[in-house]
PDB file of N, CA and C in Angstrom:
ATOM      1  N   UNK A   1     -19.737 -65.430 -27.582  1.00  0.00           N
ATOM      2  CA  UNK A   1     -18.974 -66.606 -27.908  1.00  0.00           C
ATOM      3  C   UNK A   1     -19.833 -67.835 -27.598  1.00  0.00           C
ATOM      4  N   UNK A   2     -20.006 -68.381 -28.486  1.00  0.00           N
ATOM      5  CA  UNK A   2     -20.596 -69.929 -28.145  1.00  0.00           C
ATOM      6  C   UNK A   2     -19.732 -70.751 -27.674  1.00  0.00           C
ATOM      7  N   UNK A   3     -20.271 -71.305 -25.892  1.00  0.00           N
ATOM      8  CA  UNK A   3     -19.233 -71.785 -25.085  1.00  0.00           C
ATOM      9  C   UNK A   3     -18.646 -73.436 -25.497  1.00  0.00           C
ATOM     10  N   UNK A   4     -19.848 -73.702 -26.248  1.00  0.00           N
ATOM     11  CA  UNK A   4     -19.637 -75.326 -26.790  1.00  0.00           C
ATOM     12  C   UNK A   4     -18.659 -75.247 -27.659  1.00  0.00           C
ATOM     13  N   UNK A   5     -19.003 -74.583 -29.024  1.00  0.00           N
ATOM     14  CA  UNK A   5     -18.154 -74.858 -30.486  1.00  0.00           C
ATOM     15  C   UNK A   5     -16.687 -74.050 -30.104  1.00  0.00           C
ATOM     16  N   UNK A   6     -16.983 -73.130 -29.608  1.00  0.00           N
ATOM     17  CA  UNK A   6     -15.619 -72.469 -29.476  1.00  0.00           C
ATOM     18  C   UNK A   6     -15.160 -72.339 -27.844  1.00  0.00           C
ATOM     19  N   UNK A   7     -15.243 -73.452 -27.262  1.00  0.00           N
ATOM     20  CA  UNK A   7     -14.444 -73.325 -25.788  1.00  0.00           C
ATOM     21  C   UNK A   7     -13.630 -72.333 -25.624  1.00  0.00           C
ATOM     22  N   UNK A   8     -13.190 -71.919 -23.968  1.00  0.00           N
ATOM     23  CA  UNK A   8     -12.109 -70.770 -23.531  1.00  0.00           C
ATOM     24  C   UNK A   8     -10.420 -72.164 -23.878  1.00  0.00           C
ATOM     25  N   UNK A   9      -9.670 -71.601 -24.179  1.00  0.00           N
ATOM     26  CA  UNK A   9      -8.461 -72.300 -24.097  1.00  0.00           C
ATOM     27  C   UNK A   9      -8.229 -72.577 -23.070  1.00  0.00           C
ATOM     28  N   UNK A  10      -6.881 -73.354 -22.615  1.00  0.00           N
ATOM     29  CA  UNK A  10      -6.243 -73.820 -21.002  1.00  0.00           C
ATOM     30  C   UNK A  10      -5.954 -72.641 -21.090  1.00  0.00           C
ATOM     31  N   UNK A  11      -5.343 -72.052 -21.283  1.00  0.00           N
ATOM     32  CA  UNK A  11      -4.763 -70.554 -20.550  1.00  0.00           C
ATOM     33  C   UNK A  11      -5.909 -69.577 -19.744  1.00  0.00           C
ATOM     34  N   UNK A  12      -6.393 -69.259 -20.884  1.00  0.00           N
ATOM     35  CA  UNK A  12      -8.156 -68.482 -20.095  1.00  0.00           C
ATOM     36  C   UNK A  12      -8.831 -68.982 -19.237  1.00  0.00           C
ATOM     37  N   UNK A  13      -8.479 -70.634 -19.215  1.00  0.00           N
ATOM     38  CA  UNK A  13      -9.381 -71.700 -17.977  1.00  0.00           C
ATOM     39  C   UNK A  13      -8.135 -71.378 -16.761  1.00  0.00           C
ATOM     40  N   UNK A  14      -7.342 -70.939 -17.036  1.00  0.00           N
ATOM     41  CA  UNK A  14      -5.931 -71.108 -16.016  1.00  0.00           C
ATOM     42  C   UNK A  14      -6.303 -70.187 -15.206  1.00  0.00           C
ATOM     43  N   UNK A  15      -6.617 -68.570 -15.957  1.00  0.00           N
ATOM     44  CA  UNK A  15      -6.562 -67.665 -15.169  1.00  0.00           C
ATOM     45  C   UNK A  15      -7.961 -67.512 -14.631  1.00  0.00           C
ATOM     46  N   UNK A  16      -8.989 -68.038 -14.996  1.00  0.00           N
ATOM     47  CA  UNK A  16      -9.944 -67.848 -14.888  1.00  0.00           C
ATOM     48  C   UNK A  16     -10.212 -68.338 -13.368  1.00  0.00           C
ATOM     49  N   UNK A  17      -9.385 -69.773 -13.164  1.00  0.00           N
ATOM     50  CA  UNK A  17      -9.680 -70.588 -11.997  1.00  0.00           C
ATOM     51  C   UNK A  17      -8.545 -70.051 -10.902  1.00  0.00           C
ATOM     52  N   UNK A  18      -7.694 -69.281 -11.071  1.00  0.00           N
ATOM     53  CA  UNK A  18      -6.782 -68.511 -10.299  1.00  0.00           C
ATOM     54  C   UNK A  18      -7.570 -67.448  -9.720  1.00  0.00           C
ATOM     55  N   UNK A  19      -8.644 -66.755 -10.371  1.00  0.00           N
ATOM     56  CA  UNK A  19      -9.163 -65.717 -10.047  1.00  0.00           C
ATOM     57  C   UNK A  19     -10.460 -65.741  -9.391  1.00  0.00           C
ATOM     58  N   UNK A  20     -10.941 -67.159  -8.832  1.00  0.00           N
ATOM     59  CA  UNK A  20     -11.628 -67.660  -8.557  1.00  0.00           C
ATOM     60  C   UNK A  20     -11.611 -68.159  -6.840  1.00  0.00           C
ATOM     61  N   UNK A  21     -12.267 -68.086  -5.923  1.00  0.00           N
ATOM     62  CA  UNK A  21     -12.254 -68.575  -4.595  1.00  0.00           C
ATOM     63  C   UNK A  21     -12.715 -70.368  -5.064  1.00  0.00           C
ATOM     64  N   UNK A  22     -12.190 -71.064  -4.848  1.00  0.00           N
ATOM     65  CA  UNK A  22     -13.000 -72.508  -4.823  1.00  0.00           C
ATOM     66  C   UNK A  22     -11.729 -73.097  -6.368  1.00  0.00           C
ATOM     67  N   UNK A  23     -11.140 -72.325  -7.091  1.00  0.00           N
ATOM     68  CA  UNK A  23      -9.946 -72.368  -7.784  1.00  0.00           C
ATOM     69  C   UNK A  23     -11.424 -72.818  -9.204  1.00  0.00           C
ATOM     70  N   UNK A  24     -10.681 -74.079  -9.804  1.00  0.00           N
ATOM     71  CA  UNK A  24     -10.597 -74.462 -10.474  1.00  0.00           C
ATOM     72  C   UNK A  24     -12.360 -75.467 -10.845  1.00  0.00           C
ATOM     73  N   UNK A  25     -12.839 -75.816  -9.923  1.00  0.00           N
ATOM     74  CA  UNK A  25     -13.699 -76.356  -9.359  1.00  0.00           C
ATOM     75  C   UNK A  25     -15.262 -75.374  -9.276  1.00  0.00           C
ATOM     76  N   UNK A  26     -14.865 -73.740  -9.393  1.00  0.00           N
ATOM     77  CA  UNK A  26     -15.560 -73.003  -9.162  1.00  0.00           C
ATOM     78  C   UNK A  26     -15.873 -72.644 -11.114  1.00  0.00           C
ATOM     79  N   UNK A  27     -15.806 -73.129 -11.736  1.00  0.00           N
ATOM     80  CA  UNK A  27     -16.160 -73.322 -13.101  1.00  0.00           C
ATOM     81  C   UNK A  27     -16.764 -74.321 -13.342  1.00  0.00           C
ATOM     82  N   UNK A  28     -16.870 -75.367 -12.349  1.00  0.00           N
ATOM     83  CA  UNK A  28     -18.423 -76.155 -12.766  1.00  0.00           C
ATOM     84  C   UNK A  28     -19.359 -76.401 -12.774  1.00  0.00           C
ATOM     85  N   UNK A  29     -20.417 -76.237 -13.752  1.00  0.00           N
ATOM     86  CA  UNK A  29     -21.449 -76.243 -13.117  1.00  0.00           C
ATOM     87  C   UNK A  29     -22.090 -78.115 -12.559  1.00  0.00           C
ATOM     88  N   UNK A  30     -22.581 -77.637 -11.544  1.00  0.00           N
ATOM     89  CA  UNK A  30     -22.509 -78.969 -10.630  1.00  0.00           C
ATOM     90  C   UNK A  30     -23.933 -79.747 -10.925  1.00  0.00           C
ATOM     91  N   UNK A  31     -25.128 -78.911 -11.663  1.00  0.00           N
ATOM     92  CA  UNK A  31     -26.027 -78.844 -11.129  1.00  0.00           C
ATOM     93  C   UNK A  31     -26.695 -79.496 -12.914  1.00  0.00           C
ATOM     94  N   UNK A  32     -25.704 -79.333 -13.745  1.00  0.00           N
ATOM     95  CA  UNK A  32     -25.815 -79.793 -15.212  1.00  0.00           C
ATOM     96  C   UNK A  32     -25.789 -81.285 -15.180  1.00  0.00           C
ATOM     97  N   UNK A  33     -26.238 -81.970 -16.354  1.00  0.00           N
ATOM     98  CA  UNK A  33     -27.088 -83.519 -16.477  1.00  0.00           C
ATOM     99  C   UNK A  33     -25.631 -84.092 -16.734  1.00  0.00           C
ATOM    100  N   UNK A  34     -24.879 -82.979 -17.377  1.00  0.00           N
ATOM    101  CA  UNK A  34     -23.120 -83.920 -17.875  1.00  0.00           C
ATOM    102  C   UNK A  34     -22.664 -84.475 -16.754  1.00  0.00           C
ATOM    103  N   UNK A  35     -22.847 -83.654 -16.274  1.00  0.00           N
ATOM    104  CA  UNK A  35     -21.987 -83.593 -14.485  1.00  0.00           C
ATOM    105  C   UNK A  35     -22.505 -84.886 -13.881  1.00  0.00           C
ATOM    106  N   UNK A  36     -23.570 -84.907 -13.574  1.00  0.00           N
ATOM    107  CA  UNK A  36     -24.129 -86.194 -13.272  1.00  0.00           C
ATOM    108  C   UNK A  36     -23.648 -87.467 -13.804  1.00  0.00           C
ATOM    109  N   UNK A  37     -23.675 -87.305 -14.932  1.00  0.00           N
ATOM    110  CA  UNK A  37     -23.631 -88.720 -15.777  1.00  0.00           C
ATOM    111  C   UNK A  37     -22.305 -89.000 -15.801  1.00  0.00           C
ATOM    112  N   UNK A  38     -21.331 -88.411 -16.138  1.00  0.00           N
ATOM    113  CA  UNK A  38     -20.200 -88.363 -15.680  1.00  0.00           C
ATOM    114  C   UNK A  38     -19.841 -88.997 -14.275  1.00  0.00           C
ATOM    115  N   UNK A  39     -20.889 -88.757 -13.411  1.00  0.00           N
ATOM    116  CA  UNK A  39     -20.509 -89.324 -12.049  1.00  0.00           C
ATOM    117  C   UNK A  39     -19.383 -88.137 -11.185  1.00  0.00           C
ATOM    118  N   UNK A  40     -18.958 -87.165 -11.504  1.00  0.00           N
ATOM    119  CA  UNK A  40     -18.417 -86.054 -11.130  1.00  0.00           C
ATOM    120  C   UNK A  40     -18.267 -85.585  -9.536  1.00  0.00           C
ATOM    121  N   UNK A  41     -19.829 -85.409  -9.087  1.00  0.00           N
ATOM    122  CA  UNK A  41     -19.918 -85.651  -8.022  1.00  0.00           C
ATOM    123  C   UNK A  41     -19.110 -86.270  -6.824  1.00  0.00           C
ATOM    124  N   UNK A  42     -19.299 -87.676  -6.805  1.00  0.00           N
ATOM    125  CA  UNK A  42     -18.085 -88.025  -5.854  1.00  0.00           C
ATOM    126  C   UNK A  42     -16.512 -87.785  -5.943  1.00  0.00           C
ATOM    127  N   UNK A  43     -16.276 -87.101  -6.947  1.00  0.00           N
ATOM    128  CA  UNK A  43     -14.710 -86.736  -7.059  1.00  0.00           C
ATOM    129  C   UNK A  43     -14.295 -85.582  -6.271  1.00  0.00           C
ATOM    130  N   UNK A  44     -13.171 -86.123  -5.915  1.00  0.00           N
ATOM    131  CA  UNK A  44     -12.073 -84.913  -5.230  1.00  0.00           C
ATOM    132  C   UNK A  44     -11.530 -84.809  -6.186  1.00  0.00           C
ATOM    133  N   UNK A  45     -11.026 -84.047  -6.630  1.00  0.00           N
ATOM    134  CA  UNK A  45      -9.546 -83.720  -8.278  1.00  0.00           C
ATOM    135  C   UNK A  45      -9.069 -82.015  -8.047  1.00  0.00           C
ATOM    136  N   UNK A  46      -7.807 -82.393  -8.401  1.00  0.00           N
ATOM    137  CA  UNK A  46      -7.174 -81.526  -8.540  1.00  0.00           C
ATOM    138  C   UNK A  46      -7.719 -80.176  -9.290  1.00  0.00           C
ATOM    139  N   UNK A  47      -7.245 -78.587  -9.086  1.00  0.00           N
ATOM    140  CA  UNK A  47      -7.126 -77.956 -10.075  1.00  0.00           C
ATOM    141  C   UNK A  47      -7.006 -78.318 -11.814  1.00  0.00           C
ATOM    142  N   UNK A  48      -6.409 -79.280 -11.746  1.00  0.00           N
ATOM    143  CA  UNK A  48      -5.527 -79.446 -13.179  1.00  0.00           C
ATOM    144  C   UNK A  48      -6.484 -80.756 -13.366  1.00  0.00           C
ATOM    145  N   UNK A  49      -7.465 -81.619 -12.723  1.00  0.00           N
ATOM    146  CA  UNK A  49      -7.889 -82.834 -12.837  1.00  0.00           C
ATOM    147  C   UNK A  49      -8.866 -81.928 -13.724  1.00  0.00           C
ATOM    148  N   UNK A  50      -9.632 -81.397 -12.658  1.00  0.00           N
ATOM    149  CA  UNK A  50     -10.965 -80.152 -13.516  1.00  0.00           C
ATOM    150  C   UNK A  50     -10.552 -79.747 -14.621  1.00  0.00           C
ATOM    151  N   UNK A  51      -9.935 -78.984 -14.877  1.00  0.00           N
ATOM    152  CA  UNK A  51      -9.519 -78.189 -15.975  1.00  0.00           C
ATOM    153  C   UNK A  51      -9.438 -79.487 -17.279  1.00  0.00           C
ATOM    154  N   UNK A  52      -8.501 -80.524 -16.702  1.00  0.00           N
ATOM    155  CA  UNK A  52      -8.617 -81.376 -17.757  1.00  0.00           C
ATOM    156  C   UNK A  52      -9.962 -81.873 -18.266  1.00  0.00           C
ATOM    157  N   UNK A  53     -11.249 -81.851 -17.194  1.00  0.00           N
ATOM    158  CA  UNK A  53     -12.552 -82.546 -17.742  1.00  0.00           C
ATOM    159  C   UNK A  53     -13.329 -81.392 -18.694  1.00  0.00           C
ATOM    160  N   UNK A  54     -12.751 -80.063 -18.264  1.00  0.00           N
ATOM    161  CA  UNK A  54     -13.414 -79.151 -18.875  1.00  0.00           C
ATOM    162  C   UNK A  54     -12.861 -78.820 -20.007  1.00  0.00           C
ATOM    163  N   UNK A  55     -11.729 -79.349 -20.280  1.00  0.00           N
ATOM    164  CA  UNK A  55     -11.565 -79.376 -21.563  1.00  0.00           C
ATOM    165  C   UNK A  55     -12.387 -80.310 -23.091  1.00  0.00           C
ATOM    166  N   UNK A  56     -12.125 -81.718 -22.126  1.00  0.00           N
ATOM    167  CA  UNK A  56     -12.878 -83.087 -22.276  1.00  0.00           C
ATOM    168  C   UNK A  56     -14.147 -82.401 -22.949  1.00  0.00           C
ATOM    169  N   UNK A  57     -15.225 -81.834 -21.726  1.00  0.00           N
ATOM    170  CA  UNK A  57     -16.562 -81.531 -21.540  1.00  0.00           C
ATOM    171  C   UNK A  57     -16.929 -80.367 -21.696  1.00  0.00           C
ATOM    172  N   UNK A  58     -16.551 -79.129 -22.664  1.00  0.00           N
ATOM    173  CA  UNK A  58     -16.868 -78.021 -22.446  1.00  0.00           C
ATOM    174  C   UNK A  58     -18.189 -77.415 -21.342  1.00  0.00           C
ATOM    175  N   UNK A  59     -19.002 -78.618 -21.706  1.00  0.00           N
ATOM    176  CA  UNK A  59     -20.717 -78.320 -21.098  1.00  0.00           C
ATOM    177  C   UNK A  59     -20.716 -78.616 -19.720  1.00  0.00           C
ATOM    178  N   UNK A  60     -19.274 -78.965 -18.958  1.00  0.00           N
ATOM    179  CA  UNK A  60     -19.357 -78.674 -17.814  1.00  0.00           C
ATOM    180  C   UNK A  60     -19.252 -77.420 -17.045  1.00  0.00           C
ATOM    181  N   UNK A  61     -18.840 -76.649 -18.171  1.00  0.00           N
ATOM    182  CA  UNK A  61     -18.223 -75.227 -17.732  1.00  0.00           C
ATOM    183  C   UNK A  61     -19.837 -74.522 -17.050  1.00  0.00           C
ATOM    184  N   UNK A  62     -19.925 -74.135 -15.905  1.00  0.00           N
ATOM    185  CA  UNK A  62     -20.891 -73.047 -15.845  1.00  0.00           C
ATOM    186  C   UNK A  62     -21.276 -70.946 -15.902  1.00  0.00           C
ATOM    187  N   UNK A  63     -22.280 -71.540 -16.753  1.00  0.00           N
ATOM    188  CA  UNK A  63     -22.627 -69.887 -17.024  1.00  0.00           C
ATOM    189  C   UNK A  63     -23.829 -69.407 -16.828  1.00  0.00           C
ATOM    190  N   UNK A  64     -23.341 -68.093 -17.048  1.00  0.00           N
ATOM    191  CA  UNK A  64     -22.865 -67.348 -18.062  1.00  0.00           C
ATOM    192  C   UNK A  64     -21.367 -66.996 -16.961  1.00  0.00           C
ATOM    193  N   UNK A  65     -20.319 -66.874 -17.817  1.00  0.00           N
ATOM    194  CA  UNK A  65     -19.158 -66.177 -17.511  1.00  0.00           C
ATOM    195  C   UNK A  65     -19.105 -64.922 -17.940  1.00  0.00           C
ATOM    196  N   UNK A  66     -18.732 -63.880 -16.847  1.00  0.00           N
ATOM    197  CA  UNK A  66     -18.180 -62.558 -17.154  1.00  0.00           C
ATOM    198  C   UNK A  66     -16.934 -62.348 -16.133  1.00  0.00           C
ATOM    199  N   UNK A  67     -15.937 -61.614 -17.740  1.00  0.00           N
ATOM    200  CA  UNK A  67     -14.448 -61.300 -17.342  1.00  0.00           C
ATOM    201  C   UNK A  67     -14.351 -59.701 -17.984  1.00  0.00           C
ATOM    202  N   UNK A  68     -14.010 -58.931 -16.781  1.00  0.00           N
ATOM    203  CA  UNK A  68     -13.731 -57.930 -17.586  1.00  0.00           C
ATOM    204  C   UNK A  68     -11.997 -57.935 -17.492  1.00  0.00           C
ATOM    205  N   UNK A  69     -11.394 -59.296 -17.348  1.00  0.00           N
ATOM    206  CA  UNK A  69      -9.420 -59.331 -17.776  1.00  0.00           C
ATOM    207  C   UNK A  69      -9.013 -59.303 -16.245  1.00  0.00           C
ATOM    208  N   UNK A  70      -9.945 -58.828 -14.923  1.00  0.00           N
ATOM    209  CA  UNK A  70      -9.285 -58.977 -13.723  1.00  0.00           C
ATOM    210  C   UNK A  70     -10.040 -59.700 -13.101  1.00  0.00           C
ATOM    211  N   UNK A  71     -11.622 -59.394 -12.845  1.00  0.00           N
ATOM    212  CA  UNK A  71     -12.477 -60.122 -12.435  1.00  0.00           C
ATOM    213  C   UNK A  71     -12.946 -61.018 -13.016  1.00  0.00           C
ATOM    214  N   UNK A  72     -13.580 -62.083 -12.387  1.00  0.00           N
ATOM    215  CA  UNK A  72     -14.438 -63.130 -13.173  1.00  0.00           C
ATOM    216  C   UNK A  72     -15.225 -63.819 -12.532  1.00  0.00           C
ATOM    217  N   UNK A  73     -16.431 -63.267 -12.763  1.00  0.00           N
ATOM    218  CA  UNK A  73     -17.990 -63.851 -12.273  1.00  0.00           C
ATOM    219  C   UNK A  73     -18.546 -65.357 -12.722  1.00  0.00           C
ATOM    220  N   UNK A  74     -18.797 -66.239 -12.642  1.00  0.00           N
ATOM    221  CA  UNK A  74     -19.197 -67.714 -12.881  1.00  0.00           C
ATOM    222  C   UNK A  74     -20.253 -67.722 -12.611  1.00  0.00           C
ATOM    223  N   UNK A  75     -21.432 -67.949 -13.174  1.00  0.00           N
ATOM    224  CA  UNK A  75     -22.819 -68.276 -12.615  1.00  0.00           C
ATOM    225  C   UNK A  75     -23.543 -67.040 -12.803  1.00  0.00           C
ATOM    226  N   UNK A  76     -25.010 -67.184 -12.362  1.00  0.00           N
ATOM    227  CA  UNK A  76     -25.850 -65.893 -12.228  1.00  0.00           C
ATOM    228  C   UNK A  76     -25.965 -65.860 -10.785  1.00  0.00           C
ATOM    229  N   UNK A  77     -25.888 -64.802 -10.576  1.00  0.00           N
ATOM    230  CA  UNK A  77     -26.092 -64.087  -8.938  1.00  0.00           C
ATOM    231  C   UNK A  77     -26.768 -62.625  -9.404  1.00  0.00           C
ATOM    232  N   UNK A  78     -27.371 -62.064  -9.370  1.00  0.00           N
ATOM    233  CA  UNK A  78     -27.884 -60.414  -9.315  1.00  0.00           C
ATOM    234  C   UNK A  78     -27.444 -59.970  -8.630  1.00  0.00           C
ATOM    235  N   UNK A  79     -27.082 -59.977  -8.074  1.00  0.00           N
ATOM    236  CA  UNK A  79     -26.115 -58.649  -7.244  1.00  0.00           C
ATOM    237  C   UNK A  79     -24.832 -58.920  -7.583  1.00  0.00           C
ATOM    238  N   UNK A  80     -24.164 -59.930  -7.482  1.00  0.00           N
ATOM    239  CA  UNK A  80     -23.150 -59.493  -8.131  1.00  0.00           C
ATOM    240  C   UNK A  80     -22.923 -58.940  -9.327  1.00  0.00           C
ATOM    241  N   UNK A  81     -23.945 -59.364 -10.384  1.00  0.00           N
ATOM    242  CA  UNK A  81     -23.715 -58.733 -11.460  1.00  0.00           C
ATOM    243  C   UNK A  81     -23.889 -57.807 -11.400  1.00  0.00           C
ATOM    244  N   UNK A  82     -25.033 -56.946 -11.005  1.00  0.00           N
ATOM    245  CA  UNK A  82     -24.906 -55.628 -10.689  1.00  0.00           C
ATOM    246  C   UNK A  82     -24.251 -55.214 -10.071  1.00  0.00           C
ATOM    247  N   UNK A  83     -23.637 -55.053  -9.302  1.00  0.00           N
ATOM    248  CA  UNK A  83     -21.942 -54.711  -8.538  1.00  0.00           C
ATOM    249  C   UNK A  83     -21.479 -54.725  -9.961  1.00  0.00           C
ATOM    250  N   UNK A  84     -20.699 -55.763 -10.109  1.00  0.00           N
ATOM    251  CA  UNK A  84     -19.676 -55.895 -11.469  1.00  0.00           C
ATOM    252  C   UNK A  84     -19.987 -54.935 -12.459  1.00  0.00           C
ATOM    253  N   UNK A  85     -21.354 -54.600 -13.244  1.00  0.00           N
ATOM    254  CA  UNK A  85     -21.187 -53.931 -14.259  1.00  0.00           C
ATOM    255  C   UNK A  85     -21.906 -52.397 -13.728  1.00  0.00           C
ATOM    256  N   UNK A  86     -21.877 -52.308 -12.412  1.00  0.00           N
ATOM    257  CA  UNK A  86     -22.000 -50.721 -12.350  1.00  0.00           C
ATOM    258  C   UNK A  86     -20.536 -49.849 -11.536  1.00  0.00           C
ATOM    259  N   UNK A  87     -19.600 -51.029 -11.372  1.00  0.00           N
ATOM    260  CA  UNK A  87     -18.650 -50.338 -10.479  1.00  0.00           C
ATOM    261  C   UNK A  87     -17.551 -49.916 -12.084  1.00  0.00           C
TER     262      UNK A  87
END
């Protein structure tokens, strides 16, 4: 899925950030030029503040995302991914 042209909907961002330690917040990537420019950084915001920018900003979203419908990995880590796709 191309994360730009075809964004996850609010619903998939809903559960996604439910299934997440850090909620909602744990779908951004922090470390992207949007984020910056945006000024992002100094914000505190809600679950629902995020979700709203990531709607706004798809290109805040960070990846790669993997969901296999219970879990959901955000970012690259190697070991977790390997955990995830050998368990």
């Amino acid at each position: 899925m191309h994360i730009y042209k075809n964004p996850p909907d609010r619903e998939t961002l809903e559960r996604f950030a439910s299934r997440l330690e850090g909620g909602a917040r744990a779908l951004i990537g922090t470390r992207s030029r949007v984020y910056r420019e945006l000024g992002l950084q100094d914000k505190e915001l809600s679950d629902e503040e995020w979700l709203d920018w990531i709607e706004k900003e798809p290109r805040l979203l960070r990846r790669p995302i993997l969901t296999d419908g219970e879990r959901v990995l955000v970012g690259f880590n190697e070991k977790d991914w390997e955990a995830a796709v050998t368990s």
